[in-house]
Protein backbone atom coordinates (compact mmCIF):
# COMPACT_ATOMS: atom_id res chain seq x y z
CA UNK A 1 -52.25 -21.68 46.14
CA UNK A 2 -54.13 -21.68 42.65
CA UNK A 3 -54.44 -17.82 42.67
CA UNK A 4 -50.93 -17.20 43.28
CA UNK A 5 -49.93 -19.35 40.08
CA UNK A 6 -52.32 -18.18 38.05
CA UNK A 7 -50.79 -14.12 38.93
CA UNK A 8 -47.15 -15.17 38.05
CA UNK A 9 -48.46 -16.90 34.88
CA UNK A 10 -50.33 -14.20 33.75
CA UNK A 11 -47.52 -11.64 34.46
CA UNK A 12 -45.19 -13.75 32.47
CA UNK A 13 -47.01 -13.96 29.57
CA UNK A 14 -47.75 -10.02 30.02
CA UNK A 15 -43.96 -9.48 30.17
CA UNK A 16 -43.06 -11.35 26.65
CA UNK A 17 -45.54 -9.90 24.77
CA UNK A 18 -44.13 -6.70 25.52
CA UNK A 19 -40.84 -7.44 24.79
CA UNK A 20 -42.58 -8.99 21.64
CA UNK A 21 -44.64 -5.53 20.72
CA UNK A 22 -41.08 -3.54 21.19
CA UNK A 23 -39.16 -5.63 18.76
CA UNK A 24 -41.68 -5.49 17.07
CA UNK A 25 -41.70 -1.86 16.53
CA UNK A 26 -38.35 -1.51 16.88
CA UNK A 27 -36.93 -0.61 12.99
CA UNK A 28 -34.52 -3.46 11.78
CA UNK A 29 -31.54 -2.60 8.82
CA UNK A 30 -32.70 -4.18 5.98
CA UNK A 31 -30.54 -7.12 4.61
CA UNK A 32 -28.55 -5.35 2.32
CA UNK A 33 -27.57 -2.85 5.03
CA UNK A 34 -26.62 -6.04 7.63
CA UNK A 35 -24.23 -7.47 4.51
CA UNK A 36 -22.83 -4.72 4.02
CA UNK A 37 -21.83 -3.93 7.85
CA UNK A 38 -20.16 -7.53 7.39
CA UNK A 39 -16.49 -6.88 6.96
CA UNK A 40 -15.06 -7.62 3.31
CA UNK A 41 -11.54 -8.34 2.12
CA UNK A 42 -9.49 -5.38 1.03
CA UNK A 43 -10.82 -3.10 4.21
CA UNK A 44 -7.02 -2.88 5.28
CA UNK A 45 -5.09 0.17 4.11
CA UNK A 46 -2.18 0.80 2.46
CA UNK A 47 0.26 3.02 0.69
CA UNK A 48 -0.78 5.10 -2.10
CA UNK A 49 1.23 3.39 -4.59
CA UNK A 50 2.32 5.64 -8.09
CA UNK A 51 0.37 4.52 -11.24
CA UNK A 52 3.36 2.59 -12.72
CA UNK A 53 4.13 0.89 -9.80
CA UNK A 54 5.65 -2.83 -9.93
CA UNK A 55 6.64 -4.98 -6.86
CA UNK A 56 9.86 -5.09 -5.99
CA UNK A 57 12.57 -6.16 -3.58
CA UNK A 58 12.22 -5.35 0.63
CA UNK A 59 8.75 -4.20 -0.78
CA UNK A 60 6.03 -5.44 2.28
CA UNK A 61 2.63 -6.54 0.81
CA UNK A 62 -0.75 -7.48 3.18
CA UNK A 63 -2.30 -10.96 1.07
CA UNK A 64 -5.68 -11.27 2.57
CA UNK A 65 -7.49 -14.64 1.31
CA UNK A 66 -10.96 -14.37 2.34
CA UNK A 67 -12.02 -16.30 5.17
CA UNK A 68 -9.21 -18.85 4.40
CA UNK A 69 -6.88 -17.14 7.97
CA UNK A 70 -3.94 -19.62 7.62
CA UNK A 71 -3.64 -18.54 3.83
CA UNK A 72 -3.42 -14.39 4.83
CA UNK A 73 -0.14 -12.54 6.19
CA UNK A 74 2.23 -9.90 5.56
CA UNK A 75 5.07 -10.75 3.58
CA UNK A 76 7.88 -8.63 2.70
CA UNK A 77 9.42 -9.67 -0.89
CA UNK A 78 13.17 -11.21 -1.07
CA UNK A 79 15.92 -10.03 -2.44
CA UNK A 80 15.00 -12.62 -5.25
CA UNK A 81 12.05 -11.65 -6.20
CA UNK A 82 9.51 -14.42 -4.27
CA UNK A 83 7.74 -14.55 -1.39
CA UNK A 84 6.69 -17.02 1.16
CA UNK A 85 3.17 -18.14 1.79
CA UNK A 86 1.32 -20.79 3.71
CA UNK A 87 0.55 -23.93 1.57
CA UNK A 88 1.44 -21.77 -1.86
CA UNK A 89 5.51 -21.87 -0.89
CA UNK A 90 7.21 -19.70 -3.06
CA UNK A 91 5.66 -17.51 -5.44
CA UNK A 92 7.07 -14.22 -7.92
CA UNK A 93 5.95 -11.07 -6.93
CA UNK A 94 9.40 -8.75 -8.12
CA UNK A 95 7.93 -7.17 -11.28
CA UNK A 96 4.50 -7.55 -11.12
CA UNK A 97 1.73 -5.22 -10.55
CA UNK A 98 -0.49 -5.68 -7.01
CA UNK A 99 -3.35 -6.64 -9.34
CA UNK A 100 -1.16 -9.04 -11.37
CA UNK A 101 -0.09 -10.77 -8.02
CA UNK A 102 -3.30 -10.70 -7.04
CA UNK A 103 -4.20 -13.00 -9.81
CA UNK A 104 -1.82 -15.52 -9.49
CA UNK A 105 -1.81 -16.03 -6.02
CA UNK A 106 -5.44 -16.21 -7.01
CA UNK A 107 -4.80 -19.28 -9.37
CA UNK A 108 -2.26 -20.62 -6.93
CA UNK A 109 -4.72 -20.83 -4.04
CA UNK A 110 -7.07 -22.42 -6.33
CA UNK A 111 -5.35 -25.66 -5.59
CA UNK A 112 -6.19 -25.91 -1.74
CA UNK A 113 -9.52 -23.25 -1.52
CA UNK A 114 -12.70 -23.47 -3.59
CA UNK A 115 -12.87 -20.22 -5.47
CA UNK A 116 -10.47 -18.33 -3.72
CA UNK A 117 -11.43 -14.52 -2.98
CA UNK A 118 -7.26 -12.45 -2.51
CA UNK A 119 -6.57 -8.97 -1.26
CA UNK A 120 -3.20 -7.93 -1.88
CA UNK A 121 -2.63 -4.53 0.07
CA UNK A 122 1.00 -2.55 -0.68
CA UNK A 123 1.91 -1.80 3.00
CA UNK A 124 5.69 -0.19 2.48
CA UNK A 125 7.37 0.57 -0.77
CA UNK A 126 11.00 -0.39 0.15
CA UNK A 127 12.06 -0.68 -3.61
CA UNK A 128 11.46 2.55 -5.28
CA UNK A 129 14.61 4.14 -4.01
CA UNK A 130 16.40 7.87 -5.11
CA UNK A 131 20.25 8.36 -3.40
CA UNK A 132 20.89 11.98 -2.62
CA UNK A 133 24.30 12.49 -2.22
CA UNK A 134 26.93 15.46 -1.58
CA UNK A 135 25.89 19.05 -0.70
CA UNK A 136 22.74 19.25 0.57
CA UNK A 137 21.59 19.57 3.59
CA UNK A 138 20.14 15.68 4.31
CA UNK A 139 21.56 13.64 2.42
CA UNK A 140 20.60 9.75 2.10
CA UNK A 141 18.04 7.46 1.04
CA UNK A 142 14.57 8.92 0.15
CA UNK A 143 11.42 7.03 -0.71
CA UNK A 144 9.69 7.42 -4.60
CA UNK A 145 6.43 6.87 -3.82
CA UNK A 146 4.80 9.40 -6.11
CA UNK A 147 6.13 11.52 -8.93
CA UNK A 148 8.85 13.86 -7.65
CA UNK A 149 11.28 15.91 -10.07
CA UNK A 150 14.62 17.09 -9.11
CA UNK A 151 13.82 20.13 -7.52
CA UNK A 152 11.15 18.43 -5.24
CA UNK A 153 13.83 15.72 -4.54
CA UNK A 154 16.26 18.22 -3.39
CA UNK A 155 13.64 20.02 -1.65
CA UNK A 156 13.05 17.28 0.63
CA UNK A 157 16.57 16.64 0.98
CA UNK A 158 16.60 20.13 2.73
CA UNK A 159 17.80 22.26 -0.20
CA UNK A 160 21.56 22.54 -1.48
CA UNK A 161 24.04 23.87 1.21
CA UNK A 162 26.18 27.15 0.82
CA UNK A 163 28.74 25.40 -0.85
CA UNK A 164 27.23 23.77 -3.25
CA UNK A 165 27.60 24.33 -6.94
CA UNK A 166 23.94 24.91 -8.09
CA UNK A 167 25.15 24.75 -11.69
CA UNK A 168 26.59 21.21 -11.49
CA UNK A 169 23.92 19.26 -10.28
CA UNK A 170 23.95 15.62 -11.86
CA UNK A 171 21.27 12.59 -11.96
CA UNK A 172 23.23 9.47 -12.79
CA UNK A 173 20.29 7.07 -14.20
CA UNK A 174 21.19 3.33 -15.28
CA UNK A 175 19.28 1.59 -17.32
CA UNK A 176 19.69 -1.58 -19.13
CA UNK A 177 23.02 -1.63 -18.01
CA UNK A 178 23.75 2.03 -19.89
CA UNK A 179 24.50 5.04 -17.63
CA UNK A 180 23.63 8.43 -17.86
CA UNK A 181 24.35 11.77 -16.74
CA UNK A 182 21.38 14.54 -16.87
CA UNK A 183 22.78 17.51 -15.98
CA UNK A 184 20.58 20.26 -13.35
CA UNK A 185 21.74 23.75 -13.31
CA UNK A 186 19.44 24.78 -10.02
CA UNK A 187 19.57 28.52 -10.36
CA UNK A 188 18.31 28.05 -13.85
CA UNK A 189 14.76 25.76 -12.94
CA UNK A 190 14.57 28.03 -9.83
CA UNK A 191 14.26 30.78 -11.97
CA UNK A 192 11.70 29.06 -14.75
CA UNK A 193 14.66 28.82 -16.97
CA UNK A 194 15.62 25.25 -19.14
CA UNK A 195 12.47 23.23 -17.10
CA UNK A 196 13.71 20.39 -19.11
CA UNK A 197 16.54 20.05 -16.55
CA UNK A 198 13.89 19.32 -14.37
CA UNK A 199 12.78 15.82 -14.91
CA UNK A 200 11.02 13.13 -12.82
CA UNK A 201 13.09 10.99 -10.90
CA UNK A 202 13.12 6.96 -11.45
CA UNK A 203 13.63 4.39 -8.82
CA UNK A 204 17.12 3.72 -8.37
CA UNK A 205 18.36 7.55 -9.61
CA UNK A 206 21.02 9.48 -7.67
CA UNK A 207 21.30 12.66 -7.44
CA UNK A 208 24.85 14.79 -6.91
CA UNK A 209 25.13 17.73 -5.55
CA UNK A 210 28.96 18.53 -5.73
């Protein structure tokens, strides 16, 4: 009976030193490489917004608070400028940039987390509006999510219909409560003619094509 036990013993032993020898040889990442397959806040993806972008209303944002789950969701921004968070209740986002968000939820979460790490990710730009309106071939609502001048904005729009009047093309622009007419004479730009006509669009222009 001793022989027997003394076999499977033996084989054991055999059989974990090999499986020691192949780890062993087996080549391991080294630390920096395991970190870094670690997932990180921020690895979510969102619109590219414009350089002079500032949050504003219907806007939806991503809030990631690192390893702190109850603290992260998507929030879209109320017609009054706030939005709604976990523990942090109501806090201004209208009118800030992501990164100046980022900072006060950042000093808001310092209340309830030890050195808070936040993500804030710009998922839809609902805000930064352009009405298109009269003859062209789509009219409506059309996203400003990058620089876009007249022409391009009519361009998307599907390009004036036969009955428009390329010479009396209008942007009506508000601001500070002032409202202004820039006039767009299409033939003109189309031809490299009066590019000044040709400006860049601001959220909340409208463009008339009569």
């Amino acid at each position: 009976m001793k022989a027997p036990l003394s076999l499977a013993l033996a084989l054991l032993v055999s059989s974990t030193l090999g499986v020691q020898a192949r780890q062993a040889t087996t080549p391991q990442p080294p630390p920096a490489a395991r970190q870094a397959a670690q997932p990180t806040p921020g690895t979510a993806k969102g619109v590219d917004a414009p350089p002079d972008y500032v949050i504003g209303p219907d806007d939806v944002l991503d809030v990631i608070v690192w390893r702190e789950k109850e603290l992260s969701t998507d929030v879209k921004v109320r017609p009054d400028g706030k939005v709604s968070l976990p523990l942090l209740n109501d806090v201004q986002a209208a009118g800030l940039t992501p990164e100046e968000f980022r900072l006060a939820l950042t000093e808001a979460a310092a209340k309830f987390v030890e050195d808070p790490s936040v993500t804030v990710i710009v998922k839809q730009i609902n805000s930064r509006m352009v009405f298109v309106m009269g003859e062209v071939v789509k009219p409506g609502t059309y996203p400003l999510t990058a620089p876009t001048t007249v022409l391009q904005m009519l361009a998307l729009a599907g390009g004036p219909t036969t009955y428009a009047k390329l010479d009396e093309i209008g942007v009506v622009r508000t601001v500070g409560g002032k409202t202004t007419r820039h006039l767009f004479n299409y033939k003109d730009v189309t031809r490299g003619r009066k590019m000044e006509q040709n400006i860049v669009l601001r959220p909340g222009d409208t463009v008339i094509v009569p």
